[in-house]
N, C-alpha and C. Protein backbone atom coordinates (compact mmCIF):
# COMPACT_ATOMS: atom_id res chain seq x y z
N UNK A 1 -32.32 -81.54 192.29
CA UNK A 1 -32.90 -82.36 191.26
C UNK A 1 -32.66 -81.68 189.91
N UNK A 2 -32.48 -82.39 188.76
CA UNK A 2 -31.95 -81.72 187.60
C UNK A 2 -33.41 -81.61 186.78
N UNK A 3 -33.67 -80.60 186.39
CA UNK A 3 -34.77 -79.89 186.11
C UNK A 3 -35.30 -80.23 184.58
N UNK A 4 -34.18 -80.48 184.03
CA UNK A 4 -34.45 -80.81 182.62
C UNK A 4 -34.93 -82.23 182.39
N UNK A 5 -35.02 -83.08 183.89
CA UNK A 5 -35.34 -84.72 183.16
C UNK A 5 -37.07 -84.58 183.55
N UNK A 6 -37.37 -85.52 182.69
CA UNK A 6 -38.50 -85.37 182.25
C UNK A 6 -39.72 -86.14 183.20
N UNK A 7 -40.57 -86.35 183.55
CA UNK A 7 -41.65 -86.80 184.19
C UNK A 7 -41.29 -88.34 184.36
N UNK A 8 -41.10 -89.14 183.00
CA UNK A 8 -40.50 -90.38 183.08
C UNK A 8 -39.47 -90.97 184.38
N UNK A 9 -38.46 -89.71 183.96
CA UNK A 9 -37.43 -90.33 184.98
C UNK A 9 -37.70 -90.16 186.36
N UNK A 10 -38.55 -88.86 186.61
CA UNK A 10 -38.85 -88.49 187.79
C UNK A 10 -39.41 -89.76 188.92
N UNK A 11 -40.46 -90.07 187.54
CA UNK A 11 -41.18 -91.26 188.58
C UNK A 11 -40.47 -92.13 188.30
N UNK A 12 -39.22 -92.28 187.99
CA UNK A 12 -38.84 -93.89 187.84
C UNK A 12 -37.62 -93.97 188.93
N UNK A 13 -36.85 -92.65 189.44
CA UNK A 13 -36.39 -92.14 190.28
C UNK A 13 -37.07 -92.52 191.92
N UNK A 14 -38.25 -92.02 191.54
CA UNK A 14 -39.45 -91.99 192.91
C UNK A 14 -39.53 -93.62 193.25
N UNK A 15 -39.62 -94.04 191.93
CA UNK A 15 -39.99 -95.77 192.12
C UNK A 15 -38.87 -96.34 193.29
N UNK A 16 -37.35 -95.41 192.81
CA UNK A 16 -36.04 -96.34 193.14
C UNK A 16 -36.33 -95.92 194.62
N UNK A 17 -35.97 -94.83 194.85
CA UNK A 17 -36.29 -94.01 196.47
C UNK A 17 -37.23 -94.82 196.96
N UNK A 18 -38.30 -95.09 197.09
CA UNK A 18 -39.56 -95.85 197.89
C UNK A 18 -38.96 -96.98 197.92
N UNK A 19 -38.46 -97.52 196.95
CA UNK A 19 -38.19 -99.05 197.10
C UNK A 19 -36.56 -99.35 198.41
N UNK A 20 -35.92 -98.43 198.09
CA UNK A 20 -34.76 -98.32 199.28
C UNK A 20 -35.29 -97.99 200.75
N UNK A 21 -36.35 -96.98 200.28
CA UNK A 21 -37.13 -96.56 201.81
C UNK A 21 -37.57 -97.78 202.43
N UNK A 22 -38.33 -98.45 201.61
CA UNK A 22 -39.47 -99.64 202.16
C UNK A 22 -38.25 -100.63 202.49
N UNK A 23 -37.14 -100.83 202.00
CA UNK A 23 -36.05 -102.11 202.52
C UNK A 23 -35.35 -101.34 203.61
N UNK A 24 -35.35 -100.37 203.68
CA UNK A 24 -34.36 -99.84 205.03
C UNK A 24 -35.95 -100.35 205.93
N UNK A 25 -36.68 -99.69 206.28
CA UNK A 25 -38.19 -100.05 207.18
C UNK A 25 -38.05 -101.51 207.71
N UNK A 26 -37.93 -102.08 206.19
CA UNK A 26 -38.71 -103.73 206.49
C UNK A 26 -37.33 -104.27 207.70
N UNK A 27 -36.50 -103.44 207.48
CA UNK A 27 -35.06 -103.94 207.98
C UNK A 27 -35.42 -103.86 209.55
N UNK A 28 -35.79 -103.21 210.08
CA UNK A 28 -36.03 -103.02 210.81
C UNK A 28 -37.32 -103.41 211.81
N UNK A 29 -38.30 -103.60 211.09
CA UNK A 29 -39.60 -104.00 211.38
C UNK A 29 -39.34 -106.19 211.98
N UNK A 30 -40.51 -106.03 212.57
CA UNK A 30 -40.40 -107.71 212.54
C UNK A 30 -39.30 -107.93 213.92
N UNK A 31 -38.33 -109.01 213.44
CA UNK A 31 -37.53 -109.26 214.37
C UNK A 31 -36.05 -108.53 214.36
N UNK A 32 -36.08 -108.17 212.79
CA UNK A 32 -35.01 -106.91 213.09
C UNK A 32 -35.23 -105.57 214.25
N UNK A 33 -36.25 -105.74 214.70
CA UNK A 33 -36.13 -104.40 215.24
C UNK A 33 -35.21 -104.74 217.32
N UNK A 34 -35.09 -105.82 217.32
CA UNK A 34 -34.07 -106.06 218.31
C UNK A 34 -32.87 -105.63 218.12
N UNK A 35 -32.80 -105.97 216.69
CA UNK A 35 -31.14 -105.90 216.12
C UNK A 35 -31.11 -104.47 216.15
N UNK A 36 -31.62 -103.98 215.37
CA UNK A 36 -31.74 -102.17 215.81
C UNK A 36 -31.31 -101.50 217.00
N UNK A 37 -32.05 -102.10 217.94
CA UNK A 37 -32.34 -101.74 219.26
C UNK A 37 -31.50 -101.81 219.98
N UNK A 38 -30.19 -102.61 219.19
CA UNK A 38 -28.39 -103.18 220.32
C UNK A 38 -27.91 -102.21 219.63
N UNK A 39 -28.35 -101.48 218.09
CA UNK A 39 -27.33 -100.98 217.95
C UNK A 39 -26.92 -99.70 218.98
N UNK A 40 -25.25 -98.42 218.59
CA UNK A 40 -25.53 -97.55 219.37
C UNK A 40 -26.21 -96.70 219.05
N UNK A 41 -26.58 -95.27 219.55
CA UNK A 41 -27.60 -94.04 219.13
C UNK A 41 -27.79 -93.57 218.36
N UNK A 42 -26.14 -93.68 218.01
CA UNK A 42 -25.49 -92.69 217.16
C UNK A 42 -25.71 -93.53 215.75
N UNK A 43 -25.81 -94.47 215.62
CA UNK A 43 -25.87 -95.37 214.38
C UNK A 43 -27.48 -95.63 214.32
N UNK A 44 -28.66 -95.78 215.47
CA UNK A 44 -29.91 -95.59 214.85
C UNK A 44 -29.84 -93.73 214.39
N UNK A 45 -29.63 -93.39 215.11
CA UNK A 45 -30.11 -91.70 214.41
C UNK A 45 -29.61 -91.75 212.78
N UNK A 46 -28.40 -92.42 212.58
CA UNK A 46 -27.64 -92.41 211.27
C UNK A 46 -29.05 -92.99 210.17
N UNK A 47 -29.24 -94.03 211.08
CA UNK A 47 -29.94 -94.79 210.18
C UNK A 47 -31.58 -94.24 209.70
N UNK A 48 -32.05 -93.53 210.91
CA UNK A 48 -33.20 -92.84 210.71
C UNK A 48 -32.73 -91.51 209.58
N UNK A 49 -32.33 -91.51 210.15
CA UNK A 49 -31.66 -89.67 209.42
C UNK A 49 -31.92 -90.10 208.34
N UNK A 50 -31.28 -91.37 207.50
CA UNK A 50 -31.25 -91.65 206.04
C UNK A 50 -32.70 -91.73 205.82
N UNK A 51 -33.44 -92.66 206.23
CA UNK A 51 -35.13 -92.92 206.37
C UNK A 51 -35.78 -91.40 206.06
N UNK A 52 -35.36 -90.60 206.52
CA UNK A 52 -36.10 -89.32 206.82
C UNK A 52 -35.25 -88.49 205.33
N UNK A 53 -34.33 -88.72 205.17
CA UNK A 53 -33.93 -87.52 203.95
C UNK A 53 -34.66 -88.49 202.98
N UNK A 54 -34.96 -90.08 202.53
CA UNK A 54 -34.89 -90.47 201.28
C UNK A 54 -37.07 -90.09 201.34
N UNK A 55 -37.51 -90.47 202.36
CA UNK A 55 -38.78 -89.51 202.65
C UNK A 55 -39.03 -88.37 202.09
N UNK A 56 -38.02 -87.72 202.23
CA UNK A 56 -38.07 -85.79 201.92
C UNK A 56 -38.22 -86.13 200.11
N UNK A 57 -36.82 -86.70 199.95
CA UNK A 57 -36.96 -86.78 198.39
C UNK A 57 -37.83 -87.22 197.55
N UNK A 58 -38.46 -88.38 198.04
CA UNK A 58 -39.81 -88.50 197.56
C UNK A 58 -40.96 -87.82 197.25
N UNK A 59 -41.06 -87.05 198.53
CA UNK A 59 -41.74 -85.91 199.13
C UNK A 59 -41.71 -84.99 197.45
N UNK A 60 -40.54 -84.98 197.41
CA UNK A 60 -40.10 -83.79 196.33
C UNK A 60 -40.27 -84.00 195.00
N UNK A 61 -40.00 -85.43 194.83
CA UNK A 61 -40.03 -85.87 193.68
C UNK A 61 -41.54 -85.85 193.16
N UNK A 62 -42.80 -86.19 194.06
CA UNK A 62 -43.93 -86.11 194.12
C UNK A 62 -44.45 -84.83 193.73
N UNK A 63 -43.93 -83.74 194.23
CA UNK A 63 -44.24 -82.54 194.13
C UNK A 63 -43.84 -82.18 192.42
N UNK A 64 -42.66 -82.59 191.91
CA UNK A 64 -42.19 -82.17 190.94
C UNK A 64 -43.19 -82.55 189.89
N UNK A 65 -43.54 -83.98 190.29
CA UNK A 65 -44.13 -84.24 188.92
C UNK A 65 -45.97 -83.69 188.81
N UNK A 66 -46.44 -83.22 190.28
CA UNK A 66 -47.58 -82.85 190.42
C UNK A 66 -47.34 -81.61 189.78
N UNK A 67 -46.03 -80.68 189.53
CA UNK A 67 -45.74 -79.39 189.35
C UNK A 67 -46.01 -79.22 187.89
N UNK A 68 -45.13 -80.74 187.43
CA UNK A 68 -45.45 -80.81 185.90
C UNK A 68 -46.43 -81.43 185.01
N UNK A 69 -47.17 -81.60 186.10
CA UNK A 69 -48.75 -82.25 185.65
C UNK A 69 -49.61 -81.26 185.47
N UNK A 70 -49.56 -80.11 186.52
CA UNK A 70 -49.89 -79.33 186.53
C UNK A 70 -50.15 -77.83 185.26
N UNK A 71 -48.67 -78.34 185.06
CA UNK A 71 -47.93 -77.31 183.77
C UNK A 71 -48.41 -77.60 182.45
N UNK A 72 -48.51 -79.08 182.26
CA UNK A 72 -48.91 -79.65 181.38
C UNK A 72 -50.40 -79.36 180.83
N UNK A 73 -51.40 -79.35 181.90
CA UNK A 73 -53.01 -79.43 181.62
C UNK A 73 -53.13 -78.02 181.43
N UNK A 74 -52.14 -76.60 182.25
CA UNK A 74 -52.53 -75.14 181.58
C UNK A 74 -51.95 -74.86 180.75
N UNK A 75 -50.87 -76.14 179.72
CA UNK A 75 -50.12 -75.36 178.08
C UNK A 75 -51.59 -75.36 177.31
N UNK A 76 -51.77 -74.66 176.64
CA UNK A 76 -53.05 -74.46 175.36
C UNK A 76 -52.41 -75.85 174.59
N UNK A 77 -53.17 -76.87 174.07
CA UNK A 77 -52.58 -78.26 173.58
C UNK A 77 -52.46 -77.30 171.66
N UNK A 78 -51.59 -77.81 170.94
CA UNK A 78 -51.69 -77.22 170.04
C UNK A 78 -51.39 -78.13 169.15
N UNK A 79 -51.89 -78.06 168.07
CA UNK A 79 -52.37 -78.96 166.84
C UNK A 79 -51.21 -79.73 166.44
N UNK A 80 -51.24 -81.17 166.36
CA UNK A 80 -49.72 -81.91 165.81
C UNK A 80 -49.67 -81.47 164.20
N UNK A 81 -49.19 -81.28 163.93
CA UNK A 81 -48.71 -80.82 162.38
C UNK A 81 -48.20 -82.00 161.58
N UNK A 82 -47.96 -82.86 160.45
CA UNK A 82 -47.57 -83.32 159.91
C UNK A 82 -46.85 -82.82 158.57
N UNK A 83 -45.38 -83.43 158.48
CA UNK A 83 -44.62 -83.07 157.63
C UNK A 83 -44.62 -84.08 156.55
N UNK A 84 -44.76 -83.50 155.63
CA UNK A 84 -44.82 -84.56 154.10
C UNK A 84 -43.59 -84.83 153.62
């Protein structure tokens, strides 16, 4: 993850990830999950595998911004200054 983007993108990142997670799921859920179920092993594991890394990243992405929430509330807040 590139360290320099900012909280914004993080969660807007997180937004995209969940939303691919939840359409791979729904894909499957319901009456897709027959269709699943013909496929071969090797192509559900493929397909879980993806389920499970875009999970992790979330996972991470969550963490990042709890990291920088975190960072945020112990900077000392310091006075906005105005320039004339």
């Amino acid at each position: 993850m590139d360290k320099r983007s900012g909280p914004h993108d993080r969660f807007e990142r997180l937004g995209s990830k969940l939303a691919q997670l939840e359409s791979l799921l729904t894909m499957v859920g319901g009456e897709g999950i027959g269709h699943f179920r013909q496929q071969e092993a090797e192509q559900q594991a493929y397909f879980l595998g993806l389920c499970t890394r875009l999970a992790g990243e979330c996972r991470d992405l969550c963490e990042s911004l709890q990291l920088a929430e975190q960072d945020s509330e112990a900077e000392p807040q310091r006075p906005h200054m105005l320039l004339n």
